[in-house]
N, C-alpha and C. Protein backbone atom coordinates (compact mmCIF):
# COMPACT_ATOMS: atom_id res chain seq x y z
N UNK A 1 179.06 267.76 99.03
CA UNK A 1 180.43 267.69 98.51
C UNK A 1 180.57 266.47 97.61
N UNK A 2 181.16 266.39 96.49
CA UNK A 2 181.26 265.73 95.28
C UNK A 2 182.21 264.85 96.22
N UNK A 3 182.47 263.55 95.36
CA UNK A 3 183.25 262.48 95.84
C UNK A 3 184.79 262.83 95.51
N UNK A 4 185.18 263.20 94.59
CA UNK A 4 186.19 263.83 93.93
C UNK A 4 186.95 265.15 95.00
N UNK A 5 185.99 266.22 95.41
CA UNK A 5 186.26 267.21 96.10
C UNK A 5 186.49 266.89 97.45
N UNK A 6 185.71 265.47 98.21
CA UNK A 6 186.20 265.28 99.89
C UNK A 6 187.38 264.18 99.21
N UNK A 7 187.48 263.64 98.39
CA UNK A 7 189.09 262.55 98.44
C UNK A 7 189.78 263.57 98.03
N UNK A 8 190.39 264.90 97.59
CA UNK A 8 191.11 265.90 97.62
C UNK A 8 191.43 266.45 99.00
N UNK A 9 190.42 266.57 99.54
CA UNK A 9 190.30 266.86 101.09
C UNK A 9 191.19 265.82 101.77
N UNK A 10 190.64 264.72 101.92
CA UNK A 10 191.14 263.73 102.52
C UNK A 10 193.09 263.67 102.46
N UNK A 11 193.02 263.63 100.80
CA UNK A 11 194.17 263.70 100.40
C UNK A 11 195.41 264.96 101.10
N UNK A 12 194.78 266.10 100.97
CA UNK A 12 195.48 267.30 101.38
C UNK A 12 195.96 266.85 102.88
N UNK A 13 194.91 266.64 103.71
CA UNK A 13 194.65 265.93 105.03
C UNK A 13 195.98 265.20 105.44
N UNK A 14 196.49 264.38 104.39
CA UNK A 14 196.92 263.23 104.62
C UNK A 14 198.18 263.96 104.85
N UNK A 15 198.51 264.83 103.71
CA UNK A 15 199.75 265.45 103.66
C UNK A 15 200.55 266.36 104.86
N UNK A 16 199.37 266.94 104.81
CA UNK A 16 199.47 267.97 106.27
C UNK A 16 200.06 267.36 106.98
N UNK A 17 199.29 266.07 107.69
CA UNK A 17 199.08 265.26 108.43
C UNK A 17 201.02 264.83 108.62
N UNK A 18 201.17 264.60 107.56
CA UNK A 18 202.44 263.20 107.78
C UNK A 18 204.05 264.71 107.67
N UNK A 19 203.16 265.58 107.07
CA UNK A 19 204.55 267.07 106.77
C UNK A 19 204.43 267.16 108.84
N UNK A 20 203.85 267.38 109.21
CA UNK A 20 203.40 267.67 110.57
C UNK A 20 204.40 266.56 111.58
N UNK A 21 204.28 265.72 111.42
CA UNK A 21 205.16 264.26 111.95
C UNK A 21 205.89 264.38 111.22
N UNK A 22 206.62 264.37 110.08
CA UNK A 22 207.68 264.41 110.01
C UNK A 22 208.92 265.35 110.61
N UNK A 23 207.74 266.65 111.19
CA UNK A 23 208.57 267.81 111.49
C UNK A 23 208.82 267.75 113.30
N UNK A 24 207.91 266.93 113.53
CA UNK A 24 208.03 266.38 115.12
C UNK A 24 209.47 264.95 115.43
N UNK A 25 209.06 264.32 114.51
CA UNK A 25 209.97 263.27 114.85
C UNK A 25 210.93 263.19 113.95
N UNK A 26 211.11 263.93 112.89
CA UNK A 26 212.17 264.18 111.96
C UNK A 26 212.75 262.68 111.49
N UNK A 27 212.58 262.15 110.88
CA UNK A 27 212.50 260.32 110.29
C UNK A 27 214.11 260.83 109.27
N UNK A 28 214.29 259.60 108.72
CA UNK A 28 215.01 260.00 107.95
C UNK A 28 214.48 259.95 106.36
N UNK A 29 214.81 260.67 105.34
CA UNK A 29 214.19 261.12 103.98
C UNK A 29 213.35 260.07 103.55
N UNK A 30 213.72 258.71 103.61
CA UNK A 30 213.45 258.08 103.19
C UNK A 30 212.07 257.67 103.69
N UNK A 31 211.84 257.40 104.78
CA UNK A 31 211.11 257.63 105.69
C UNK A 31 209.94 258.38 105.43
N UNK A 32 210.13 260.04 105.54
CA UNK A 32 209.45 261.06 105.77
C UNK A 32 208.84 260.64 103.82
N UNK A 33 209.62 260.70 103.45
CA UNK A 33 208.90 260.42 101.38
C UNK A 33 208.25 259.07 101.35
N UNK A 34 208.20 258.20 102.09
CA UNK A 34 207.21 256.84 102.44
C UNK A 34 206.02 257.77 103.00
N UNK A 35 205.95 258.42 104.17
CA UNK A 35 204.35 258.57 105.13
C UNK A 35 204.05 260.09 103.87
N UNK A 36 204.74 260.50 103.33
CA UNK A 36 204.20 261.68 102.17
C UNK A 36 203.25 260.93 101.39
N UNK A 37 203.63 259.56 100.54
CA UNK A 37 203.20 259.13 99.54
C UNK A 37 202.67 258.24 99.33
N UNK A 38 202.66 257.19 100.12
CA UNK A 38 202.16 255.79 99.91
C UNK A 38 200.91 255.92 100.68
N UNK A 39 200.36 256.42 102.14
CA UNK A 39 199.27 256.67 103.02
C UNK A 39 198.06 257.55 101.67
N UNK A 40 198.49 258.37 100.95
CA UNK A 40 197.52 258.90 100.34
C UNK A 40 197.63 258.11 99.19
N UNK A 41 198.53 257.66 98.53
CA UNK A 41 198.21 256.43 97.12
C UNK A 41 196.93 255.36 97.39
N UNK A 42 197.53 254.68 99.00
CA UNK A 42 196.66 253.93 99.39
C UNK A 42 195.34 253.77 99.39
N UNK A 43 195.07 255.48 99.35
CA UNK A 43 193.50 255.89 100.14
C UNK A 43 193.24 255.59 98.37
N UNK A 44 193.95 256.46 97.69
CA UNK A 44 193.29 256.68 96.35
C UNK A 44 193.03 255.45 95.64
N UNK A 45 194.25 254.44 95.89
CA UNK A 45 193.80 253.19 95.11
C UNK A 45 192.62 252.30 96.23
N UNK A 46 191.93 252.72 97.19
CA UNK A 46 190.95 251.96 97.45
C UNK A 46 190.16 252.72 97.30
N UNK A 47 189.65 253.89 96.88
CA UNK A 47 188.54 254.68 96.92
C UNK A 47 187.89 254.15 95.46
N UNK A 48 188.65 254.28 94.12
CA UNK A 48 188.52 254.29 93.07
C UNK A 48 189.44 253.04 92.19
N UNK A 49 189.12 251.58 91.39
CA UNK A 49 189.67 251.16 90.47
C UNK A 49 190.97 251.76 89.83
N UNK A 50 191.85 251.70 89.65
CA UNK A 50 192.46 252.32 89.01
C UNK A 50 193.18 251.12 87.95
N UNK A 51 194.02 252.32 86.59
CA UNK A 51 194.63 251.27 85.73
C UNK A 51 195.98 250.60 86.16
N UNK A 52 196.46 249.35 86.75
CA UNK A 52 197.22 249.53 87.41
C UNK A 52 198.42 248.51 86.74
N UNK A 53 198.43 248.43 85.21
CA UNK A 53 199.78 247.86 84.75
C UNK A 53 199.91 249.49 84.65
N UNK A 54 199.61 250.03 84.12
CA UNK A 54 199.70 251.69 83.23
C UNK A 54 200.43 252.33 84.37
N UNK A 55 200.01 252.12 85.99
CA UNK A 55 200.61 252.81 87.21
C UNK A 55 202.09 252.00 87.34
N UNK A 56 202.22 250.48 86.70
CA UNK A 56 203.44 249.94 87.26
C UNK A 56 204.83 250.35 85.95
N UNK A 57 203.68 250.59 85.02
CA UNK A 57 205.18 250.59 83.72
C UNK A 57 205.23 252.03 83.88
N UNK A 58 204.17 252.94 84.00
CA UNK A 58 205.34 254.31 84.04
C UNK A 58 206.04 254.72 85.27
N UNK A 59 205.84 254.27 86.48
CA UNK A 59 206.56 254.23 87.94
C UNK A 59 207.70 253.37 87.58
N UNK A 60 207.58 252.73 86.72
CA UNK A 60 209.28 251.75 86.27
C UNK A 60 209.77 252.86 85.41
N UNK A 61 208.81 252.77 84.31
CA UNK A 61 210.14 253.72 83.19
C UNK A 61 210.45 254.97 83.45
N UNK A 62 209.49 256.12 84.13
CA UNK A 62 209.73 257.30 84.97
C UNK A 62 210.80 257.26 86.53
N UNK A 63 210.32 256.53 86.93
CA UNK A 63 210.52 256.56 88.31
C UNK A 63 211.75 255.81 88.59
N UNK A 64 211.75 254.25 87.90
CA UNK A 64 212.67 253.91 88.57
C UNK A 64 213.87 254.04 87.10
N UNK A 65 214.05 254.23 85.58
CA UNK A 65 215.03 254.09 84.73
C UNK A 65 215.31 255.64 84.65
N UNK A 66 214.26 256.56 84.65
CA UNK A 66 214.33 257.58 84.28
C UNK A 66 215.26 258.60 85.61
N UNK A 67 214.48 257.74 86.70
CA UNK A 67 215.31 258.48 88.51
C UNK A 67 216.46 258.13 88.20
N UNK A 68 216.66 256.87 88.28
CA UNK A 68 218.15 256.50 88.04
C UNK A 68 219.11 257.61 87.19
N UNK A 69 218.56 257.61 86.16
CA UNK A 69 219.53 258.30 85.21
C UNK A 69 220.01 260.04 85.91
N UNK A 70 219.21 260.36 86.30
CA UNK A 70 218.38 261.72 86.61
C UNK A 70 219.08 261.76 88.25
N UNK A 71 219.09 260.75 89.06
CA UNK A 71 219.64 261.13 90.24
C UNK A 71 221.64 260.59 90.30
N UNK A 72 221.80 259.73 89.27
CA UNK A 72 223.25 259.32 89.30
C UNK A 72 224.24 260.47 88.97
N UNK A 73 223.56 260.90 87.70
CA UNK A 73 224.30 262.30 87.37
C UNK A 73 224.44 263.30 88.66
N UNK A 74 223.49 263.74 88.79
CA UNK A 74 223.31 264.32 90.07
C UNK A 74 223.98 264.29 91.44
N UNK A 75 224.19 263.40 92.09
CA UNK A 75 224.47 262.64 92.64
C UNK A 75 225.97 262.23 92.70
N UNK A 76 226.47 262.24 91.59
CA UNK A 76 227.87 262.29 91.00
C UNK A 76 228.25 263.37 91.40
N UNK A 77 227.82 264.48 90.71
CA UNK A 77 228.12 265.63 90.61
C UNK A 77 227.65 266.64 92.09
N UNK A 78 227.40 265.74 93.36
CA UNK A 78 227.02 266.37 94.28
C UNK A 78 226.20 267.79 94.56
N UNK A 79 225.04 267.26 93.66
CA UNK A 79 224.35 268.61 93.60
C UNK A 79 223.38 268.42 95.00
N UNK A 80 223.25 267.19 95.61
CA UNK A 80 223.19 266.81 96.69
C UNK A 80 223.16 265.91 97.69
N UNK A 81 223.45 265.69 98.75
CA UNK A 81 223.42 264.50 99.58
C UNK A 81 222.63 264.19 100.55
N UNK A 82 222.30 262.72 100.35
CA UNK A 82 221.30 261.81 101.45
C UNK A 82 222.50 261.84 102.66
N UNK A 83 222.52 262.23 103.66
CA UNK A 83 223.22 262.05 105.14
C UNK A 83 222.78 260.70 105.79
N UNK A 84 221.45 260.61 105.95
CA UNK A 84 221.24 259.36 106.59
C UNK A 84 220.00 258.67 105.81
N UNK A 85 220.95 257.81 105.37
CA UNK A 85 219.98 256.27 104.58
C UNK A 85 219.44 255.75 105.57
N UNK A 86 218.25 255.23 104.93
CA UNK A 86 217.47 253.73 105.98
C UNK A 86 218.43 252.51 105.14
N UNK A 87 218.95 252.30 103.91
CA UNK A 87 219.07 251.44 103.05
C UNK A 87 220.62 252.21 103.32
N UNK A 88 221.56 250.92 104.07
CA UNK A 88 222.64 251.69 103.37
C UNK A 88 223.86 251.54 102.72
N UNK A 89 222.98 250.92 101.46
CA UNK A 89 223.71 251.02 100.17
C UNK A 89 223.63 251.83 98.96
N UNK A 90 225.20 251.89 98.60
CA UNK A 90 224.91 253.07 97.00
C UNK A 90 225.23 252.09 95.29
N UNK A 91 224.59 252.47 94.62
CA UNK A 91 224.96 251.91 93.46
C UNK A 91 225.77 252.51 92.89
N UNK A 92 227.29 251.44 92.83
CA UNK A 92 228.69 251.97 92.46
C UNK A 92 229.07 253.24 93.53
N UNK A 93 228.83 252.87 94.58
CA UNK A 93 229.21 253.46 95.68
C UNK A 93 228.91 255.44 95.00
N UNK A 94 227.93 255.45 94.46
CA UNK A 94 227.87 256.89 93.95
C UNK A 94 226.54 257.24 94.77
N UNK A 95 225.09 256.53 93.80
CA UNK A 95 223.57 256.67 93.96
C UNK A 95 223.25 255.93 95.75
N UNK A 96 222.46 256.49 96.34
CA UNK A 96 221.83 255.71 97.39
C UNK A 96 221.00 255.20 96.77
N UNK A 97 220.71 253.69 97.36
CA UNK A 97 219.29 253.03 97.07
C UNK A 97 218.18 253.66 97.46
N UNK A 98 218.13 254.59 99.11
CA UNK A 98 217.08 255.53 98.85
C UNK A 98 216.71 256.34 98.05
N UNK A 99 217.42 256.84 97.28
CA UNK A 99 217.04 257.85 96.34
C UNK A 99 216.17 257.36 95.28
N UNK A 100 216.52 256.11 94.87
CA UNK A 100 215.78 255.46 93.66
C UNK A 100 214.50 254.89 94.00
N UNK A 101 214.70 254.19 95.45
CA UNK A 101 213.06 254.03 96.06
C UNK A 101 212.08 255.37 96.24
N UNK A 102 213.13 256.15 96.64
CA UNK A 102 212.11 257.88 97.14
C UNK A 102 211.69 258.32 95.82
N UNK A 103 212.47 258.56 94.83
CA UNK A 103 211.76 259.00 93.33
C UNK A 103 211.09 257.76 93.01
N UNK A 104 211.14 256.77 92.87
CA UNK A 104 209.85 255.48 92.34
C UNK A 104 208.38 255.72 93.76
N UNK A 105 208.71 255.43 94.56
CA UNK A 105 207.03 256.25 95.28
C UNK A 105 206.92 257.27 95.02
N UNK A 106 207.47 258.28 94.67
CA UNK A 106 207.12 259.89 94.45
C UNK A 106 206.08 260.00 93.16
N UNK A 107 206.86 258.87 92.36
CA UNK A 107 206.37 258.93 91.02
C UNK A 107 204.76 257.93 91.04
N UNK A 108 205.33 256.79 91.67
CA UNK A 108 203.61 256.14 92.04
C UNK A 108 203.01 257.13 92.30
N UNK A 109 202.66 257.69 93.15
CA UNK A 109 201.87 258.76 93.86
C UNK A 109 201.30 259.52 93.12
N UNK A 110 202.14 260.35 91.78
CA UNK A 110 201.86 261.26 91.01
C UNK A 110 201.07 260.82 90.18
N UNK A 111 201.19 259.52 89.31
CA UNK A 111 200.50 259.13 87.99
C UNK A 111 199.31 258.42 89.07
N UNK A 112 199.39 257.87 90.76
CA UNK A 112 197.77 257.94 91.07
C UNK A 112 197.13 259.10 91.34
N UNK A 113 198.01 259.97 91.74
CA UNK A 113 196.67 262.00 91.86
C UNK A 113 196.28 261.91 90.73
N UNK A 114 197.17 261.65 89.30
CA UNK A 114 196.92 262.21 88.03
C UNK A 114 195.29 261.46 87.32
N UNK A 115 195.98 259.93 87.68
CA UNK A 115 194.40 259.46 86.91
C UNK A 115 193.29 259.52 88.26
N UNK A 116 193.63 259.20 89.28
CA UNK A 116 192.15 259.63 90.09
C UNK A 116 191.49 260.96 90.19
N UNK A 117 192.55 262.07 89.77
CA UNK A 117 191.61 263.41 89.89
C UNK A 117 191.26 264.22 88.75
N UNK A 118 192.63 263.77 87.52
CA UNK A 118 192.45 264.43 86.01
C UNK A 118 191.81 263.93 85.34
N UNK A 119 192.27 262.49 84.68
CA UNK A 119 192.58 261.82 84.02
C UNK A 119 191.00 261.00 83.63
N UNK A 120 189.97 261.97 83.01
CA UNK A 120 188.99 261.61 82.69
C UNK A 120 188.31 260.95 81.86
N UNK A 121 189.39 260.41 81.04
CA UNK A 121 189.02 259.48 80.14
C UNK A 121 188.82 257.93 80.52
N UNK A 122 190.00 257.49 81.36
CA UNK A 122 188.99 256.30 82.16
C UNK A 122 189.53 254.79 80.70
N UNK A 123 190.72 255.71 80.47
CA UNK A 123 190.84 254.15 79.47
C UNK A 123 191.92 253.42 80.08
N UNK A 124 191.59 251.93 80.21
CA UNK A 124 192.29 251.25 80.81
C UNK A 124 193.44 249.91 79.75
N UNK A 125 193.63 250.43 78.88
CA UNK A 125 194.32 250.15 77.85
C UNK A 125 195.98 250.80 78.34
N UNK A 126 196.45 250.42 78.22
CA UNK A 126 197.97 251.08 78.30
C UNK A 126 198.46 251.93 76.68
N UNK A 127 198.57 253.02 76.97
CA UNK A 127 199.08 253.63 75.76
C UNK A 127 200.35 253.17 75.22
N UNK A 128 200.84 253.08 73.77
CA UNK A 128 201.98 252.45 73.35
C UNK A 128 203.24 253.55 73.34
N UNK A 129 202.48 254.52 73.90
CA UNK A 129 203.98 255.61 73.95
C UNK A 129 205.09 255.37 75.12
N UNK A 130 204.23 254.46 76.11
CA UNK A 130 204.59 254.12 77.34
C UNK A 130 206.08 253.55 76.69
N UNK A 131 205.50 252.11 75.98
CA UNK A 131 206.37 251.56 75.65
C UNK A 131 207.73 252.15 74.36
N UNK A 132 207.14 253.29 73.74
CA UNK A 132 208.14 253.82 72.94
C UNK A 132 209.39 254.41 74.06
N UNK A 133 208.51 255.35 75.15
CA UNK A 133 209.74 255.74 76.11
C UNK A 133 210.51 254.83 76.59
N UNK A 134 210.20 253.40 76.71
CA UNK A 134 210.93 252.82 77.67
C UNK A 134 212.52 252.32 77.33
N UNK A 135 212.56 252.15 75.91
CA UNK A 135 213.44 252.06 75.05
C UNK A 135 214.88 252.78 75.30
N UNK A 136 214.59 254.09 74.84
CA UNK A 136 214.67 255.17 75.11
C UNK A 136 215.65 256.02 76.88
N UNK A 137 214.57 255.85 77.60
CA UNK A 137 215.12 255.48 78.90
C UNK A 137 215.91 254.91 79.19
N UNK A 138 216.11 253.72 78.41
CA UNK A 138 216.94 252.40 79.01
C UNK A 138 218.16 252.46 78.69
N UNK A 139 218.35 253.18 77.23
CA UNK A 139 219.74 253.22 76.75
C UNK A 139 220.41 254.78 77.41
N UNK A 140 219.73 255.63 77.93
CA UNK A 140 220.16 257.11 78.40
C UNK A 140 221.02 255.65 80.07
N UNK A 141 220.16 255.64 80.48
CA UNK A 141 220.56 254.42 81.63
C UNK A 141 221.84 253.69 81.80
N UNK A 142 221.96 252.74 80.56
CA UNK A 142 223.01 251.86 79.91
C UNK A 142 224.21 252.90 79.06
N UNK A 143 223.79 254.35 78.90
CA UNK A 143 225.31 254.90 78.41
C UNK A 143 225.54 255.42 79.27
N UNK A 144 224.69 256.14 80.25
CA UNK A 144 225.44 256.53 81.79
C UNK A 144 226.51 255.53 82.64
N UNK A 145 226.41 254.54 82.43
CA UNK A 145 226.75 253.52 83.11
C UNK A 145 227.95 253.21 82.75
N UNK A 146 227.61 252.92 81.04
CA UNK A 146 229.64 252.99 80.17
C UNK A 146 230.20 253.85 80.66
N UNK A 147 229.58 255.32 80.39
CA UNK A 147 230.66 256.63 80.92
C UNK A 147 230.73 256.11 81.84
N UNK A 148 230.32 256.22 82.68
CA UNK A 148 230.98 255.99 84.54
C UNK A 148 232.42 254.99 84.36
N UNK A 149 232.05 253.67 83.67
CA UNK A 149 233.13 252.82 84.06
C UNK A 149 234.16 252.98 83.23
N UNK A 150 233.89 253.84 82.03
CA UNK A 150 235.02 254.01 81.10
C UNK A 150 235.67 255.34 81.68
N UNK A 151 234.76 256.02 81.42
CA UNK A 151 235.41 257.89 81.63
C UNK A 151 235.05 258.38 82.89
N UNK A 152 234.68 258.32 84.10
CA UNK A 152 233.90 259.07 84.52
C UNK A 152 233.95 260.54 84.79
N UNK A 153 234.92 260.83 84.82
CA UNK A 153 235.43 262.45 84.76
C UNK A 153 234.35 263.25 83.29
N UNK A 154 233.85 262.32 82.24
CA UNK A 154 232.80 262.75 81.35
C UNK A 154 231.60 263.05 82.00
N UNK A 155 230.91 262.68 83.13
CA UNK A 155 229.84 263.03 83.78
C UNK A 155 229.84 264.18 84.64
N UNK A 156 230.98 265.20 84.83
CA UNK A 156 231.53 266.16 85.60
C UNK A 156 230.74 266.91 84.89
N UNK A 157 229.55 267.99 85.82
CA UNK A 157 228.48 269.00 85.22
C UNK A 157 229.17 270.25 86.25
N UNK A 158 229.10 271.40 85.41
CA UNK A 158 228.76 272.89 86.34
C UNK A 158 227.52 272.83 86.60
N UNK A 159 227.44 273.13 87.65
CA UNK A 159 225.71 273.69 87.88
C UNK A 159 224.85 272.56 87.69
N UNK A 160 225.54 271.52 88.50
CA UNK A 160 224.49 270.53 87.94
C UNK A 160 223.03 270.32 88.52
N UNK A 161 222.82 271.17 88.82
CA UNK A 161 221.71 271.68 90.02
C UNK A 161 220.72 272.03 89.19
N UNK A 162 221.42 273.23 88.79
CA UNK A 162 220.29 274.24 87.59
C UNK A 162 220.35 273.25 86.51
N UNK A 163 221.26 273.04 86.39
CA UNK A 163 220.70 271.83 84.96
C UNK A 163 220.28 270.90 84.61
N UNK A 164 220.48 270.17 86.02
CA UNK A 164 219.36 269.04 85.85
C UNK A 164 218.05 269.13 86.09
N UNK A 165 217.83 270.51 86.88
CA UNK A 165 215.84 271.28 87.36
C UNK A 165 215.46 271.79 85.95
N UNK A 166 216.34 272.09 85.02
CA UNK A 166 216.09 272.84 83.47
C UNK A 166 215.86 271.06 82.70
N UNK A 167 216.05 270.59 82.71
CA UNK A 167 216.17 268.99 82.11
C UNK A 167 214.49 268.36 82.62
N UNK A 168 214.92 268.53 83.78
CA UNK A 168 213.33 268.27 84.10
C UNK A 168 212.31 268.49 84.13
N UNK A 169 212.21 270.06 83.26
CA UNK A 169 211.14 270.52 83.26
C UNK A 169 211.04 270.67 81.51
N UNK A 170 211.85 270.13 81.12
CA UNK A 170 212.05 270.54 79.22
C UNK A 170 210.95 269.02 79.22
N UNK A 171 211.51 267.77 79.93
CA UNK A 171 210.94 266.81 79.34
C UNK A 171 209.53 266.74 79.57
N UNK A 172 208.85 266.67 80.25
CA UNK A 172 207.54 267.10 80.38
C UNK A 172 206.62 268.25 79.77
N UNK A 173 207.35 269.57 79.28
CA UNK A 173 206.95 270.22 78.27
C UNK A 173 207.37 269.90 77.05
N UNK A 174 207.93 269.45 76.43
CA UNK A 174 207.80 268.61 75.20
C UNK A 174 206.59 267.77 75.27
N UNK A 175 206.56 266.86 76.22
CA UNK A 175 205.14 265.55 76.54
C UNK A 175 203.56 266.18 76.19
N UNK A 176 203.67 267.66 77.05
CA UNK A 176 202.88 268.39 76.92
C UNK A 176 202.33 269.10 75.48
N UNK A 177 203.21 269.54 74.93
CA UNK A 177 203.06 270.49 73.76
C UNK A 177 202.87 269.68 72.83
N UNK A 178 203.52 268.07 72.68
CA UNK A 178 203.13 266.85 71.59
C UNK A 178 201.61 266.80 71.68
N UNK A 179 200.75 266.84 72.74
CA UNK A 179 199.70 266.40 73.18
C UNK A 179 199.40 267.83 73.79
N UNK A 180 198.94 268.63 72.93
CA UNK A 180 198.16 269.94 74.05
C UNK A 180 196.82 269.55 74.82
N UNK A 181 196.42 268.86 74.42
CA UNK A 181 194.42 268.00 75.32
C UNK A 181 195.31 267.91 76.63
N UNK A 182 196.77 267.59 77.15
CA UNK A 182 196.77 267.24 78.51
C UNK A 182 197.71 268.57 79.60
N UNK A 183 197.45 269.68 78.38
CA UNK A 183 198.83 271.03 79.03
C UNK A 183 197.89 271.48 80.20
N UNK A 184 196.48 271.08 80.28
CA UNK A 184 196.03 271.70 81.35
C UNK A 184 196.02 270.80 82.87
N UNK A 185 195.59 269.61 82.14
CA UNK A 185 195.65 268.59 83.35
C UNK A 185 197.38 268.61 84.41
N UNK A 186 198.02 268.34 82.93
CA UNK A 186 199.62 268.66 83.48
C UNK A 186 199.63 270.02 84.46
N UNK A 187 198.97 270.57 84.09
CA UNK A 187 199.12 272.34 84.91
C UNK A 187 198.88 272.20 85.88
N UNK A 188 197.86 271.60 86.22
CA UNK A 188 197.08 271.23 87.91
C UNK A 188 197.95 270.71 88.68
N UNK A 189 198.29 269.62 88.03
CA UNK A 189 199.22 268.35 88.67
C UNK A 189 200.71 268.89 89.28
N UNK A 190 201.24 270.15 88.19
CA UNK A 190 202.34 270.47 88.21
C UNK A 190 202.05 271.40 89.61
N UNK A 191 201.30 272.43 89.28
CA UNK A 191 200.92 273.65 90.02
C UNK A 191 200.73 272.78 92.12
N UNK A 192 200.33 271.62 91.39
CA UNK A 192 199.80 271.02 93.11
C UNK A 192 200.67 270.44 93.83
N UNK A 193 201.78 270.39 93.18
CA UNK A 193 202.89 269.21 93.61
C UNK A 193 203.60 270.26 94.25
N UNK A 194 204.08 271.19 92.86
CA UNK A 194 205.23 272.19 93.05
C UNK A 194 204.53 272.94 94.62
N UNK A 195 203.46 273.46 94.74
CA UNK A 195 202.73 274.07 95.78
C UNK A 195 203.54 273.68 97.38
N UNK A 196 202.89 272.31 97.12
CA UNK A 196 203.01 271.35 98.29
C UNK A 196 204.44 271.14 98.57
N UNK A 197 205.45 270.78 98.24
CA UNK A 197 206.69 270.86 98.08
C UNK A 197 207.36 271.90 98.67
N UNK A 198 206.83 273.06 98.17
CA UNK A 198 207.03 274.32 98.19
C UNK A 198 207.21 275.11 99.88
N UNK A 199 206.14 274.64 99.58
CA UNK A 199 205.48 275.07 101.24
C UNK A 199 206.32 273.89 102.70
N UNK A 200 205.94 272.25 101.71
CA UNK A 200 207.12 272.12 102.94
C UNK A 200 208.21 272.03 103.03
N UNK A 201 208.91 272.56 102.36
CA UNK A 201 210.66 273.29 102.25
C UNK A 201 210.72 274.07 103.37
N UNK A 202 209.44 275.18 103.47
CA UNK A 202 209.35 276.22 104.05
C UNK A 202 209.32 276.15 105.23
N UNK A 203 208.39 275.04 105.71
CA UNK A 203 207.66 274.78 106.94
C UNK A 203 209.27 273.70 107.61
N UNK A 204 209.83 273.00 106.87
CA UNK A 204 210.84 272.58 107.76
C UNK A 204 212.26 273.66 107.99
């Protein structure tokens, strides 16, 4: 067995493992999305080097500017609710602070499956697109924030459910189709997450 094929193993392992306990001792979200994500990051960032400003600026500009934006709306618009925080505070009494920690490890996690199992190029340079998004991000961030304190009745979505799962899947196929060399890697990544997810929706 290739080294690549038992840390997949391992990895799957891990998941099982912590979906399994979570369904025994039922933790709270915050919780249960810590033993999902960080136990198998862990394994991956000691098995293999990894690039790890490249893991901290897109877990910031994805995870934590991009969640933000992405769970406030949301969140606003009660497309759904955290019941029981470990953290329990909300930003502007709207966002839980769990939510923004649970999408920033979700997102660590992802860009480490991505370069330890796809991501074969092995360059440890930080790409400058990183930094074009971050821009970008920051001001979607900073005008959410005016609306709120000026208008907030402007952040009122129908369906803000379906529209923010349609939002989230436009931006990543754009990412994709700019760059077709990565529509397949993306496919894996997408196909393995969505899977896993999937299944433990089911299983709880």
């Amino acid at each position: 067995m290739s080294k690549k094929k038992f840390d997949f193993l391992v990895v799957l392992i891990l998941l099982i493992a912590t979906a399994w306990l979570s369904l025994v001792f039922k933790p709270k979200p915050l919780t249960g999305g810590l033993l999902y994500t960080l136990l198998p990051s862990v394994y991956l960032l000691l098995r293999e080097n990894k690039n790890y400003k490249k893991l901290i600026l897109g877990t910031f500009v994805f995870g934590v500017l991009f969640g933000f934006f992405f769970y406030f709306i949301e969140t606003f618009n009660k497309a759904w609710v955290v019941p029981n925080m470990v953290i329990p505070y909300k930003v502007f009494g709207i966002l839980p602070f769990d939510d923004i920690l649970g999408f920033m490890i979700m997102t660590f996690f992802m860009l480490v499956f991505y370069e330890h199992f796809l991501d074969d190029e092995k360059n440890f340079s930080v790409s400058p697109h990183i930094y074009k998004a971050l821009i970008p991000t920051f001001l979607l961030v900073l005008i959410v924030m005016i609306v709120f304190l000026v208008n907030p009745s402007s952040l009122n979505l129908t369906h803000a459910y379906l529209k923010g799962g349609i939002a989230a899947i436009i931006f990543p196929l754009v990412f994709a189709f700019r760059k077709p060399c990565l529509i397949g890697k993306l496919s894996v990544a997408t196909i393995f997450f969505f899977s896993f997810g999937f299944c433990l929706r089911l299983w709880r």
